[in-house]
N, C-alpha and C. Protein backbone atom coordinates (compact mmCIF):
# COMPACT_ATOMS: atom_id res chain seq x y z
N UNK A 1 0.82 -1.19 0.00
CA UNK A 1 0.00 0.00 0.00
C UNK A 1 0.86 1.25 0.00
N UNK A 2 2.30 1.12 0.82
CA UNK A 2 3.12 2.06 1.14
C UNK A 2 3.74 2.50 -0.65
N UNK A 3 3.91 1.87 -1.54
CA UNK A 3 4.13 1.91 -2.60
C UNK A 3 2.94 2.48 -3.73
N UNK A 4 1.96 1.75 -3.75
CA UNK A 4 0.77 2.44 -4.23
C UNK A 4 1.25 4.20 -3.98
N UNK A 5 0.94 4.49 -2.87
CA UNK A 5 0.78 5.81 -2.16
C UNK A 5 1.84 6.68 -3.02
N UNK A 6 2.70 6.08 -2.56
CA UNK A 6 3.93 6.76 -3.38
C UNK A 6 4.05 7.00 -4.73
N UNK A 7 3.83 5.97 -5.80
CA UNK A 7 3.48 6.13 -6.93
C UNK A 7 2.29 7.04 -7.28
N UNK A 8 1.01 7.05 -6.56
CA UNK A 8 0.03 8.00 -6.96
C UNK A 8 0.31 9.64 -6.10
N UNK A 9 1.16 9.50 -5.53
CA UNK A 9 1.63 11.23 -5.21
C UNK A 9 2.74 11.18 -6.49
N UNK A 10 3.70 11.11 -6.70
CA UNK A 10 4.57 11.06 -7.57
C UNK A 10 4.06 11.00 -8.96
N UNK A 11 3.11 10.23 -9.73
CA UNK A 11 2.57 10.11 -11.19
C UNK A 11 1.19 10.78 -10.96
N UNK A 12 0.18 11.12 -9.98
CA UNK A 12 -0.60 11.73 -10.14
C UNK A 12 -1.77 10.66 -10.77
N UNK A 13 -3.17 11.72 -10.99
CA UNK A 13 -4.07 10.99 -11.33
C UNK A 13 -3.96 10.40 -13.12
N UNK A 14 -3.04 11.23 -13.34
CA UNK A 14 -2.93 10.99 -15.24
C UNK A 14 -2.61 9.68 -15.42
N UNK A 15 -1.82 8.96 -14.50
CA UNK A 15 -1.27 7.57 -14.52
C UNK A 15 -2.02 6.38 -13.84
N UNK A 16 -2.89 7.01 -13.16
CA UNK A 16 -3.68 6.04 -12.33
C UNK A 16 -4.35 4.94 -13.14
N UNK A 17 -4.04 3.48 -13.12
CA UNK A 17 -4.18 2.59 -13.63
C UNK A 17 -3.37 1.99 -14.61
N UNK A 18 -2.16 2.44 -14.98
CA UNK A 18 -1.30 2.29 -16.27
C UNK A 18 -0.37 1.39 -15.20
N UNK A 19 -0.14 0.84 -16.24
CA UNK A 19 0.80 -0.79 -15.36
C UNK A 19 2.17 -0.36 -16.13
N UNK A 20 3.36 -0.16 -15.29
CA UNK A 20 4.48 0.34 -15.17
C UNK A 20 4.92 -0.60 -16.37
N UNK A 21 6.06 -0.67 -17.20
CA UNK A 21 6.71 -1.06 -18.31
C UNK A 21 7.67 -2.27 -17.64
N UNK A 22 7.36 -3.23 -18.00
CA UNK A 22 8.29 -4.27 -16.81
C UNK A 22 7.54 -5.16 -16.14
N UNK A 23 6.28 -4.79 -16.04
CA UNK A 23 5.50 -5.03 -14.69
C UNK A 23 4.34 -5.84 -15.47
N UNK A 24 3.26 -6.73 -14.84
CA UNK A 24 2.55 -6.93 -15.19
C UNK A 24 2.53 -8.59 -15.89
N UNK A 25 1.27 -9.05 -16.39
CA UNK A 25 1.23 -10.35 -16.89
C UNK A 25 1.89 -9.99 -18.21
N UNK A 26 2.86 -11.20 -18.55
CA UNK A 26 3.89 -11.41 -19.60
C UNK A 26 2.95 -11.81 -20.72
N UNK A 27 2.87 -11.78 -22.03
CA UNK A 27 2.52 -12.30 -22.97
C UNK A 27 2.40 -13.93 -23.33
N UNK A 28 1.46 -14.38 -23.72
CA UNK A 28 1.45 -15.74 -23.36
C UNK A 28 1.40 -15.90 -24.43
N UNK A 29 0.70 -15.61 -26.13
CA UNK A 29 0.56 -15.77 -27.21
C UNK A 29 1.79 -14.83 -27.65
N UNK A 30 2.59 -15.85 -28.95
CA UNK A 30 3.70 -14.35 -29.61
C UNK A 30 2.86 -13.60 -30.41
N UNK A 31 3.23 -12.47 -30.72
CA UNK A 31 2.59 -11.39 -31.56
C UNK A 31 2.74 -12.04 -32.99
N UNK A 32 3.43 -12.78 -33.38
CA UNK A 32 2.98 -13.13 -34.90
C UNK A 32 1.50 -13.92 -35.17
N UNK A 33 1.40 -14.65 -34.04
CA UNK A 33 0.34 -15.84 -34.21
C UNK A 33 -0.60 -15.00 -33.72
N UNK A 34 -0.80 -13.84 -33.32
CA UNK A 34 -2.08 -12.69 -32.85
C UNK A 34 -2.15 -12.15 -34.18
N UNK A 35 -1.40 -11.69 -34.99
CA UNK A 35 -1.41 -11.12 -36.45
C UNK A 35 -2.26 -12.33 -37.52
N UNK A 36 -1.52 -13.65 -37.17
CA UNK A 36 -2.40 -14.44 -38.07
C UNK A 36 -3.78 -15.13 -37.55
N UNK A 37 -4.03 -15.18 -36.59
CA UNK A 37 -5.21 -15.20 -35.90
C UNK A 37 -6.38 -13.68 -36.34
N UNK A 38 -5.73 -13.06 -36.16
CA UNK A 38 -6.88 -11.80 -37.33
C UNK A 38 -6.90 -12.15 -38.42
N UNK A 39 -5.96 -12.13 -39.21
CA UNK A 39 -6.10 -12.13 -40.48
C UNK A 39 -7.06 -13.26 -41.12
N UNK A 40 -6.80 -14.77 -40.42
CA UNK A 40 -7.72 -15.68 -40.61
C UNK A 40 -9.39 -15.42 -40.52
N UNK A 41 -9.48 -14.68 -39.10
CA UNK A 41 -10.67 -14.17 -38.91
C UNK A 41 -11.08 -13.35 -39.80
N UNK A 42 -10.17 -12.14 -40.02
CA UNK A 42 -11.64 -11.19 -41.45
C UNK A 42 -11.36 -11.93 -42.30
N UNK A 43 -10.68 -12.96 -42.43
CA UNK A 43 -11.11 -13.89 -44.14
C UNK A 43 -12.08 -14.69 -44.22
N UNK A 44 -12.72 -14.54 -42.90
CA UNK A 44 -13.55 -16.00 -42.92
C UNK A 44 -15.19 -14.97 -42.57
């Protein structure tokens, strides 16, 4: 919580909710197979 606090005095409300660069759930699908997964879809 002591961290929260700190981050929302320091980044303010403009940042509130933005998940820091680093941070967060990792990608589980690679980005190529998300590209061909659309593309399949508007073809179909």
């Amino acid at each position: 919580m002591r961290a929260w606090r700190a981050r929302f005095l320091e980044d303010g409300v403009k940042e509130f909710g933005k998940v820091k660069e680093g941070l967060g759930r990792k990608p589980v699908i690679p980005e190529s197979k998300i590209v061909e997964i659309v593309e399949l879809t508007q073809k179909s």
